[in-house]
PDB file of N, CA and C in Angstrom:
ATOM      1  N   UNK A   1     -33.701  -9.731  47.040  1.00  0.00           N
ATOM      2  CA  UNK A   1     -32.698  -8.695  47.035  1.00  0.00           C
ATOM      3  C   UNK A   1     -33.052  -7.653  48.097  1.00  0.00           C
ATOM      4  N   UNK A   2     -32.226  -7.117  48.764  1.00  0.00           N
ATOM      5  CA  UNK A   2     -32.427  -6.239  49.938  1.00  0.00           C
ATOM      6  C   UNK A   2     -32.249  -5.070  49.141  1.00  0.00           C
ATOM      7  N   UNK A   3     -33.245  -3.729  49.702  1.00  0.00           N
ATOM      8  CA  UNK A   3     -33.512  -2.792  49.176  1.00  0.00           C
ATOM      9  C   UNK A   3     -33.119  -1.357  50.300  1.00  0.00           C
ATOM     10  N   UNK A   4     -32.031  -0.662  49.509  1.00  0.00           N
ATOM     11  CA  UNK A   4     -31.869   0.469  50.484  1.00  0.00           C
ATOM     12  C   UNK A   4     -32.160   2.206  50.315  1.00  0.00           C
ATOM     13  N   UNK A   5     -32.708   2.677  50.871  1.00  0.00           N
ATOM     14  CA  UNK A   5     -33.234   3.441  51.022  1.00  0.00           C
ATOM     15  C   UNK A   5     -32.258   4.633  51.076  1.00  0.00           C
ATOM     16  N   UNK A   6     -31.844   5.308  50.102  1.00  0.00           N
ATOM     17  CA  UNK A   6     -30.671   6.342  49.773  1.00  0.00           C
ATOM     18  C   UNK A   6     -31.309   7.575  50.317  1.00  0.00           C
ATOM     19  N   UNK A   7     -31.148   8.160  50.933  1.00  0.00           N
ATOM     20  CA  UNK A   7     -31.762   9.551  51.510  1.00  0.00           C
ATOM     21  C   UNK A   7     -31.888  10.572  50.340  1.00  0.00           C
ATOM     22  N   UNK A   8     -30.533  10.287  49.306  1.00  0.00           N
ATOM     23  CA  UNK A   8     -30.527  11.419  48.293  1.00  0.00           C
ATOM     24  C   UNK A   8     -31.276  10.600  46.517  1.00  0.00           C
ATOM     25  N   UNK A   9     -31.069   9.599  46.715  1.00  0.00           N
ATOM     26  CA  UNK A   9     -31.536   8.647  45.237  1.00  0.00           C
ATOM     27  C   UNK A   9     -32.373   8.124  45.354  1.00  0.00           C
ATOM     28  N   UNK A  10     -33.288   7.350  46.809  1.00  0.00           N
ATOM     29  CA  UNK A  10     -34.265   6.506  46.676  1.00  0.00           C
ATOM     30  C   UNK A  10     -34.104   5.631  46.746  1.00  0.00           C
ATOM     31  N   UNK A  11     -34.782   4.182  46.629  1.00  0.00           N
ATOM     32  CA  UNK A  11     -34.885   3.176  46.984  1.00  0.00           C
ATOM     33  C   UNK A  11     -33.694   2.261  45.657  1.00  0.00           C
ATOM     34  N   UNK A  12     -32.683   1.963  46.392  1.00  0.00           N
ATOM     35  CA  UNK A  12     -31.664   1.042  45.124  1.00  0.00           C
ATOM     36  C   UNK A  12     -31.397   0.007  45.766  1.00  0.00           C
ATOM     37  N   UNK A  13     -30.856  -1.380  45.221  1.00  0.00           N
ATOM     38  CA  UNK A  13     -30.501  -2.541  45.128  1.00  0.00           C
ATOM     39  C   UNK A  13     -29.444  -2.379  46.337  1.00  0.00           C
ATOM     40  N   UNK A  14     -29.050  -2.957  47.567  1.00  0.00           N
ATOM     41  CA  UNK A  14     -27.694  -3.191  48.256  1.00  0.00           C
ATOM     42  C   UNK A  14     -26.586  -3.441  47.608  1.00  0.00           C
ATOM     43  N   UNK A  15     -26.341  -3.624  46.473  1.00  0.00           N
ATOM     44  CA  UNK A  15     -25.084  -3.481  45.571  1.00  0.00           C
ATOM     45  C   UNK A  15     -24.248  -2.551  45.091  1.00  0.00           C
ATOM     46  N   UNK A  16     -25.309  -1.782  45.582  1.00  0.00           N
ATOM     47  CA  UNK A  16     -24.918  -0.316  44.445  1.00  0.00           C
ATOM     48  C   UNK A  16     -24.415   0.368  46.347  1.00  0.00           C
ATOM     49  N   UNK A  17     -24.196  -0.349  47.332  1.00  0.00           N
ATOM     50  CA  UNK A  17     -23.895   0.657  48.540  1.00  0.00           C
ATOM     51  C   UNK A  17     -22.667   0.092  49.338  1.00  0.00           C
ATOM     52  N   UNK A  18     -21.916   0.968  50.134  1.00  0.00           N
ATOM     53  CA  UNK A  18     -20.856   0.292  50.919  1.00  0.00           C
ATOM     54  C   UNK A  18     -21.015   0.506  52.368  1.00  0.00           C
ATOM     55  N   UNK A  19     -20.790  -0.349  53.226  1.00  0.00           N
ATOM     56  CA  UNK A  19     -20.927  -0.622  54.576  1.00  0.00           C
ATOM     57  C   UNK A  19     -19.619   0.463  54.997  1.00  0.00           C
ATOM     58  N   UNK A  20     -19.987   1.685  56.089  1.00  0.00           N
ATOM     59  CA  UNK A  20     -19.041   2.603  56.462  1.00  0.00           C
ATOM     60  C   UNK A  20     -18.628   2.823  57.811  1.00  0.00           C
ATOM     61  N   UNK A  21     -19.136   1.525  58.966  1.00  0.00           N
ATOM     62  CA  UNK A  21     -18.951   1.444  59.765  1.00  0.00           C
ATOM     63  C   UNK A  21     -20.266   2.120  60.824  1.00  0.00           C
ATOM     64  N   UNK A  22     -19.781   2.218  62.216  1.00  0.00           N
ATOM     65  CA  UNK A  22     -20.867   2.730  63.146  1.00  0.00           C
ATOM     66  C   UNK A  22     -20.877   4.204  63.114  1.00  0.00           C
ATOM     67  N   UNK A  23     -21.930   4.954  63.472  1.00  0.00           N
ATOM     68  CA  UNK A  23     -22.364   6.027  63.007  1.00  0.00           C
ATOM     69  C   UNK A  23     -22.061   6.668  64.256  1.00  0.00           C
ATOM     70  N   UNK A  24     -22.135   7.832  64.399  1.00  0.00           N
ATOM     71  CA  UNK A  24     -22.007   8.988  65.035  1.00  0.00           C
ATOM     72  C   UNK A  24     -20.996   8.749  66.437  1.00  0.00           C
ATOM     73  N   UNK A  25     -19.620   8.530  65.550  1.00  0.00           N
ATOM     74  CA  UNK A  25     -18.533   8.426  66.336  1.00  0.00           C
ATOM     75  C   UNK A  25     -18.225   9.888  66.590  1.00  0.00           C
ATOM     76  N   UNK A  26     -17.594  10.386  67.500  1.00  0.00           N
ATOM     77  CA  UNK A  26     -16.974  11.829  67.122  1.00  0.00           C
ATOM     78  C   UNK A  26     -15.544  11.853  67.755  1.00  0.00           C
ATOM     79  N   UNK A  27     -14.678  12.272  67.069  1.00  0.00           N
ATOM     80  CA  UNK A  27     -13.377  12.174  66.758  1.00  0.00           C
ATOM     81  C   UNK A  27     -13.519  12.955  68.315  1.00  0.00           C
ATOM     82  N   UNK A  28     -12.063  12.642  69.000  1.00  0.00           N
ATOM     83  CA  UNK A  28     -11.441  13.566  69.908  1.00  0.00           C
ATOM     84  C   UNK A  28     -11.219  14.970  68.531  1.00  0.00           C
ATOM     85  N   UNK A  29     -11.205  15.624  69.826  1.00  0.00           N
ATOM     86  CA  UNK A  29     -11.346  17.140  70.059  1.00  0.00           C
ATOM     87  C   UNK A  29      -9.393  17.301  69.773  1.00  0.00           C
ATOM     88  N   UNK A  30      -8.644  16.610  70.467  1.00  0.00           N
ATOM     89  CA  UNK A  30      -7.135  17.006  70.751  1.00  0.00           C
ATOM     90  C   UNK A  30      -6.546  15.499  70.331  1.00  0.00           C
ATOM     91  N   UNK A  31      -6.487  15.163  69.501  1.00  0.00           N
ATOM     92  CA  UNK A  31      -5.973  13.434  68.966  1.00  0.00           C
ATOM     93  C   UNK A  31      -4.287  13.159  69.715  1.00  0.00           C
ATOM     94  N   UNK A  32      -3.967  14.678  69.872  1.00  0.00           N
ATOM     95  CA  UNK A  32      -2.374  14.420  70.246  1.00  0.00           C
ATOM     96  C   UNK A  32      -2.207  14.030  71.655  1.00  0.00           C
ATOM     97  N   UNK A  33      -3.327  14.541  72.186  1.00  0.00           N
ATOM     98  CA  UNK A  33      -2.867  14.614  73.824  1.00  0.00           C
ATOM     99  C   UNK A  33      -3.497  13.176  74.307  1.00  0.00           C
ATOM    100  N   UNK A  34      -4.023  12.069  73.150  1.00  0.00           N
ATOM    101  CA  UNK A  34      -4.445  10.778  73.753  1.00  0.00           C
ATOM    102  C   UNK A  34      -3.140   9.922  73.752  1.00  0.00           C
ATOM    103  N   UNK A  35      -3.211   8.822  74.820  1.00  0.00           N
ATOM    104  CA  UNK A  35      -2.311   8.075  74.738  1.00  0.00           C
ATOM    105  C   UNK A  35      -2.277   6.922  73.731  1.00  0.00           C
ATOM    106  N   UNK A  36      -1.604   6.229  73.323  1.00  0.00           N
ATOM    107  CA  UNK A  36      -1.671   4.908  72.329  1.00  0.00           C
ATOM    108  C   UNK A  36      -2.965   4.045  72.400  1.00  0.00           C
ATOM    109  N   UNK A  37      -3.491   3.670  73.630  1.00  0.00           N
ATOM    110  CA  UNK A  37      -4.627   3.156  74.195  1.00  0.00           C
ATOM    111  C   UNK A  37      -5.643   3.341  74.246  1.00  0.00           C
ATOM    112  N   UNK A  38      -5.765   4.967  74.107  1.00  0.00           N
ATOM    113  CA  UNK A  38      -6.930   5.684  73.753  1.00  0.00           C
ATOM    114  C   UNK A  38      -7.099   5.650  72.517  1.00  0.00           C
ATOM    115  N   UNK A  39      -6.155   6.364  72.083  1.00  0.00           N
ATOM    116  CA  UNK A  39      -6.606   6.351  70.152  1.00  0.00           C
ATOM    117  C   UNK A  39      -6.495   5.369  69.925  1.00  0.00           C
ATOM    118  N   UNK A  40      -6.316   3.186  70.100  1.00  0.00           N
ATOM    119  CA  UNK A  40      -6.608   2.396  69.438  1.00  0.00           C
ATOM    120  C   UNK A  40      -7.600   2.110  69.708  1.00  0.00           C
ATOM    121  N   UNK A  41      -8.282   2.928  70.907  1.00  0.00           N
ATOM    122  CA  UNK A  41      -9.267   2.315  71.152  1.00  0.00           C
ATOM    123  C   UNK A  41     -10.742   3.183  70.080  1.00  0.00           C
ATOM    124  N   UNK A  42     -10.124   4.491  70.057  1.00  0.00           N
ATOM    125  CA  UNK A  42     -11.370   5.405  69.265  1.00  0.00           C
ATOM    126  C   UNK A  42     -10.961   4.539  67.808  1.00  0.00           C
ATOM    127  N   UNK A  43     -10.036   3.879  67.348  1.00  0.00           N
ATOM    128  CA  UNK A  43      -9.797   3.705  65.464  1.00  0.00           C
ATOM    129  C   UNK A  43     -10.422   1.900  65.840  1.00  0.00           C
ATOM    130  N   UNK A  44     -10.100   1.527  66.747  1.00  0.00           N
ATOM    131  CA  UNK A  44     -10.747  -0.144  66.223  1.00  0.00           C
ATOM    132  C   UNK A  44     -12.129  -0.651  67.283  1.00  0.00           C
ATOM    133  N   UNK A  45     -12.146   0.363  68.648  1.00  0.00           N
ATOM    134  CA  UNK A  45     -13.341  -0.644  68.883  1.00  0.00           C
ATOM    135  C   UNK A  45     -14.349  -0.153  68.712  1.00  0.00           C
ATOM    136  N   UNK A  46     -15.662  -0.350  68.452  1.00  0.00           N
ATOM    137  CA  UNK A  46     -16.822  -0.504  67.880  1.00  0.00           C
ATOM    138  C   UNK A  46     -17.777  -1.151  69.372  1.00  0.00           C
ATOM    139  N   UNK A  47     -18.940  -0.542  69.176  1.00  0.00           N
ATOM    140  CA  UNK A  47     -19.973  -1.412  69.634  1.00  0.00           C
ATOM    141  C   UNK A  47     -20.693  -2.480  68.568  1.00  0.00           C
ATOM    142  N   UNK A  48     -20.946  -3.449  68.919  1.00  0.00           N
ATOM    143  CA  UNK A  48     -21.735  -4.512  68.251  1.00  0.00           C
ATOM    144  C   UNK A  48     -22.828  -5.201  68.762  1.00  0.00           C
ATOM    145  N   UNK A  49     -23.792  -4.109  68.639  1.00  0.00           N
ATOM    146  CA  UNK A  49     -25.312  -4.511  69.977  1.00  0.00           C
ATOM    147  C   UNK A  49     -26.127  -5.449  69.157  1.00  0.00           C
ATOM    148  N   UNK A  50     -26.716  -6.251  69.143  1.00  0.00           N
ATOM    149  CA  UNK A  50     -27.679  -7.297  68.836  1.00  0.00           C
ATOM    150  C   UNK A  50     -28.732  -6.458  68.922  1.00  0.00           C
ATOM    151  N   UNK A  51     -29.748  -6.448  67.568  1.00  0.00           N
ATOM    152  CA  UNK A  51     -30.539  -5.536  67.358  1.00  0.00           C
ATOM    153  C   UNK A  51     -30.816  -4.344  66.687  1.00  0.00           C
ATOM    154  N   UNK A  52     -30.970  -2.695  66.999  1.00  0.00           N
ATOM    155  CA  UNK A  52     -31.231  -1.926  66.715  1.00  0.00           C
ATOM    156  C   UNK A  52     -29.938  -1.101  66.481  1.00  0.00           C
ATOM    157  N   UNK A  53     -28.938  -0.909  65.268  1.00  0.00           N
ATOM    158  CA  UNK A  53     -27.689  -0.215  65.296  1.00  0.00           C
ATOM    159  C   UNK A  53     -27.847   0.857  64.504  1.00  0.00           C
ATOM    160  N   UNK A  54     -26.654   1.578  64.837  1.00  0.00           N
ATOM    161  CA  UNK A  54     -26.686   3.277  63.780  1.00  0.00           C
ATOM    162  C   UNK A  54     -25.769   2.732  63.081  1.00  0.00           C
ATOM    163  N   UNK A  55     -25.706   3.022  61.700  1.00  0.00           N
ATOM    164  CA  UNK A  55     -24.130   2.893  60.641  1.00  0.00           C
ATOM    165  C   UNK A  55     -24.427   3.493  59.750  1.00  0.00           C
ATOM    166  N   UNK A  56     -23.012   4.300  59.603  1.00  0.00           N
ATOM    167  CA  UNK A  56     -22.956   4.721  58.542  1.00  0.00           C
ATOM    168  C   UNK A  56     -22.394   3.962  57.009  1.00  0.00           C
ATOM    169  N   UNK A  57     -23.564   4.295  55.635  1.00  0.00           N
ATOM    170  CA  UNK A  57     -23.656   3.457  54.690  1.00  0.00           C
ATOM    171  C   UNK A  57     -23.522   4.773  53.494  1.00  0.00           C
ATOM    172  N   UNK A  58     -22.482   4.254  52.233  1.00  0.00           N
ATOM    173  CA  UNK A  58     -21.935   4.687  51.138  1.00  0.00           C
ATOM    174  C   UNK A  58     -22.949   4.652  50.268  1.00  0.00           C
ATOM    175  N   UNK A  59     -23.409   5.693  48.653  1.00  0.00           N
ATOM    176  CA  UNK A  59     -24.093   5.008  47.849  1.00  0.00           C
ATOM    177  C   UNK A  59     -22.925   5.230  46.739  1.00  0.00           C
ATOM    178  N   UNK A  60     -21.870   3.886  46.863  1.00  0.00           N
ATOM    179  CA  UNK A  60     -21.197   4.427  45.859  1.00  0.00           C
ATOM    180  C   UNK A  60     -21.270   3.840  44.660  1.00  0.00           C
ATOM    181  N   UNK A  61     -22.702   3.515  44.010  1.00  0.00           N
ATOM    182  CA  UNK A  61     -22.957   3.380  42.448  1.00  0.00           C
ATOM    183  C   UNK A  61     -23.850   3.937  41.980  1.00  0.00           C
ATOM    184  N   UNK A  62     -23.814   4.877  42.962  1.00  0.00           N
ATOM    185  CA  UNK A  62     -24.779   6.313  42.983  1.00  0.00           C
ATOM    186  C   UNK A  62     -24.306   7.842  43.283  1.00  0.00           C
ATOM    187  N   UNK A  63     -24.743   8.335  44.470  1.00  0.00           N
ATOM    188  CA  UNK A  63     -24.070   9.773  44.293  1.00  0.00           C
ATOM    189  C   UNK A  63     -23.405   9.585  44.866  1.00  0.00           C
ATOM    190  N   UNK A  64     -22.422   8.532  45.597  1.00  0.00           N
ATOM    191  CA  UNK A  64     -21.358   8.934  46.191  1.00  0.00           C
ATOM    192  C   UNK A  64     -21.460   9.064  47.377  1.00  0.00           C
ATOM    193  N   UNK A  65     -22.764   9.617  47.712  1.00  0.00           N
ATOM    194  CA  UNK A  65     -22.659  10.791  49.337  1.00  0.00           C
ATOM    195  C   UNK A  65     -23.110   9.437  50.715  1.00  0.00           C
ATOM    196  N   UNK A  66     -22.234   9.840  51.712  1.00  0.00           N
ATOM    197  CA  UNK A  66     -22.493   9.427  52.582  1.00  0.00           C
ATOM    198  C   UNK A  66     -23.645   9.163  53.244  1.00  0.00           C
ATOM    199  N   UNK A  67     -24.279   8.469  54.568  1.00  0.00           N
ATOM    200  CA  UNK A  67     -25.439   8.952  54.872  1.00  0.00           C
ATOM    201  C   UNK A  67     -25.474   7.762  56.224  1.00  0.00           C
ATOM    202  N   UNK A  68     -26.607   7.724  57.235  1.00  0.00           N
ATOM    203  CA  UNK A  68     -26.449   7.214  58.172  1.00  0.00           C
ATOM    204  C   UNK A  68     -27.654   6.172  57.832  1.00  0.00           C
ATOM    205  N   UNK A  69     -27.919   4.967  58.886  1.00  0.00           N
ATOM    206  CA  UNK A  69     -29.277   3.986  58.632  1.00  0.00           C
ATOM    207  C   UNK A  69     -29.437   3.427  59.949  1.00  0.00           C
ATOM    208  N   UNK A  70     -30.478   3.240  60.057  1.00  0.00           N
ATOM    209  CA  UNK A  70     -31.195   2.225  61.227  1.00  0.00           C
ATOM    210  C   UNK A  70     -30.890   0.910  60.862  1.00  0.00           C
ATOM    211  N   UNK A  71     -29.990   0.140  61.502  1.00  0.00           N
ATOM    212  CA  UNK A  71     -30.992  -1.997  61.109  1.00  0.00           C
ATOM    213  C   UNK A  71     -30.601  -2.507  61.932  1.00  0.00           C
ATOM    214  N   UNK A  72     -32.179  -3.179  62.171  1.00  0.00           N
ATOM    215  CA  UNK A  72     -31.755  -4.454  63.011  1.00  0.00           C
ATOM    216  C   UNK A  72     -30.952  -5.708  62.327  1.00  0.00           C
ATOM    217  N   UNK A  73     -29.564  -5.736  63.171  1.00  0.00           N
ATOM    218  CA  UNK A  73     -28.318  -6.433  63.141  1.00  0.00           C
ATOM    219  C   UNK A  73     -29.036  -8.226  63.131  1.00  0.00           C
ATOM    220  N   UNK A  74     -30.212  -8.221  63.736  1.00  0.00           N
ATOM    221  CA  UNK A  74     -30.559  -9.890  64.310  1.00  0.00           C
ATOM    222  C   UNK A  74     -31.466 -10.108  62.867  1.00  0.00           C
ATOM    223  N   UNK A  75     -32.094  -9.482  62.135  1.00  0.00           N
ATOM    224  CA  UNK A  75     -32.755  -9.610  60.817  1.00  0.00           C
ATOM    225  C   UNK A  75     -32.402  -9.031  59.342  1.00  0.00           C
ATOM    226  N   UNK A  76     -31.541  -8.100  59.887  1.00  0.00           N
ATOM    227  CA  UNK A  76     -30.982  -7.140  58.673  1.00  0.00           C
ATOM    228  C   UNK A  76     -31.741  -6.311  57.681  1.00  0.00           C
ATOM    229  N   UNK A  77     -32.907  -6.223  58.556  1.00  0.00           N
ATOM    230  CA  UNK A  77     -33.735  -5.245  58.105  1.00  0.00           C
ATOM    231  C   UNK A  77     -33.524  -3.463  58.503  1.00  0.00           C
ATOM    232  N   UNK A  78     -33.408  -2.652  57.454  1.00  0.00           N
ATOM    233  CA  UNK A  78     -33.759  -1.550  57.496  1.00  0.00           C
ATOM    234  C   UNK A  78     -34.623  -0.935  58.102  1.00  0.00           C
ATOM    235  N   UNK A  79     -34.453   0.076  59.319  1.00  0.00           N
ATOM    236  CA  UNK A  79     -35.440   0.380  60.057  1.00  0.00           C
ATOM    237  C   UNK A  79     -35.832   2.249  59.643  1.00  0.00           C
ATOM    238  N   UNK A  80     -34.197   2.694  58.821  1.00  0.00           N
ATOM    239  CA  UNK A  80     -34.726   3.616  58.183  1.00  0.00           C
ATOM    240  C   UNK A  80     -33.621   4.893  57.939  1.00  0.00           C
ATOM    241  N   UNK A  81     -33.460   5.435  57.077  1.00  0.00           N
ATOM    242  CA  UNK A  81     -32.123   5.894  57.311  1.00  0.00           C
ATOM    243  C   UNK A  81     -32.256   7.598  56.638  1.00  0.00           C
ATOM    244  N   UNK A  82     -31.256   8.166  57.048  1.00  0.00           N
ATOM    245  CA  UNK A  82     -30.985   9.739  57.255  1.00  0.00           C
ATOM    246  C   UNK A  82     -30.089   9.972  56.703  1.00  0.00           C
ATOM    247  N   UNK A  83     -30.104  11.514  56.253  1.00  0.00           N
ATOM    248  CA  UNK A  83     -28.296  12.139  56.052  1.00  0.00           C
ATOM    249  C   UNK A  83     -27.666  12.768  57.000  1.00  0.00           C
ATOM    250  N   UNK A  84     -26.473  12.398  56.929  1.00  0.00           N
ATOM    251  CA  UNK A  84     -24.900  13.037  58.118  1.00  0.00           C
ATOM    252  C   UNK A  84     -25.812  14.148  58.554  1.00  0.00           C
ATOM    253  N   UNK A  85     -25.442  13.970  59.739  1.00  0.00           N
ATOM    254  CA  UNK A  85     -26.169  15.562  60.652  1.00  0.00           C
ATOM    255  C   UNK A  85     -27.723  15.398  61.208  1.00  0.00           C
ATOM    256  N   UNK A  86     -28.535  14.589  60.301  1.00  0.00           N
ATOM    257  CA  UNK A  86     -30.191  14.867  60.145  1.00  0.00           C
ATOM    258  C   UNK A  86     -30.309  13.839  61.827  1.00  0.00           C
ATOM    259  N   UNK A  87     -31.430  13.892  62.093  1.00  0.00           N
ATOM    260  CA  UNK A  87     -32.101  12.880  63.207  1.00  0.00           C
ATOM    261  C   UNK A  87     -32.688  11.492  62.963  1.00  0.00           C
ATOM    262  N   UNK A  88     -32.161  10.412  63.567  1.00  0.00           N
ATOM    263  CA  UNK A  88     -32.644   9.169  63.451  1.00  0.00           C
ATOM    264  C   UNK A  88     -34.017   9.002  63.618  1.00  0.00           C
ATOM    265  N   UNK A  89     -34.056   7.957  62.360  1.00  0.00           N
ATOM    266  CA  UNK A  89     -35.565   8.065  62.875  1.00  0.00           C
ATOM    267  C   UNK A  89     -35.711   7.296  64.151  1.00  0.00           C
ATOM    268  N   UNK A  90     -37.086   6.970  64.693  1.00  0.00           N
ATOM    269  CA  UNK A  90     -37.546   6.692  66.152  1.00  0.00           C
ATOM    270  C   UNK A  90     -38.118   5.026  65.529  1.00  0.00           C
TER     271      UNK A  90
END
């Protein structure tokens, strides 16, 4: 069983969490003044690097609260994870 590391609960089961996409997107500033092309491009594309990724991960059979994680994508190991705002680890 893979084990995740809740910034606010501690170490729980991957069941109890939801996958929230890539991490530290930041919204346009002016959403109106993008064209169609732009904003499909900020709502669907994604990077998908082989290796070392940021995402943001749910604990929702827990507190609920959001939070960010390290994993390598090629093993699916946890490299280590933070809350919204805090610094990745290295």
């Amino acid at each position: 069983m893979l084990l995740i590391d809740c910034p606010y609960c501690g170490r729980r089961p991957e069941i109890e969490f939801a996958y929230g996409g890539q991490a530290h997107l930041v919204r346009p500033a002016r959403p109106a003044d993008l064209d169609d092309q732009q904003w499909a491009e900020y709502l669907y594309i994604r990077s998908n690097p082989r290796g070392r990724h940021a995402e943001r991960w749910r604990h929702i059979r827990g507190c609920g609260r959001f939070f960010n994680a390290v994993r390598d994508t090629t093993t699916d190991q946890f490299l280590g994870t933070y809350r919204i705002g805090g610094t990745p680890p290295s």
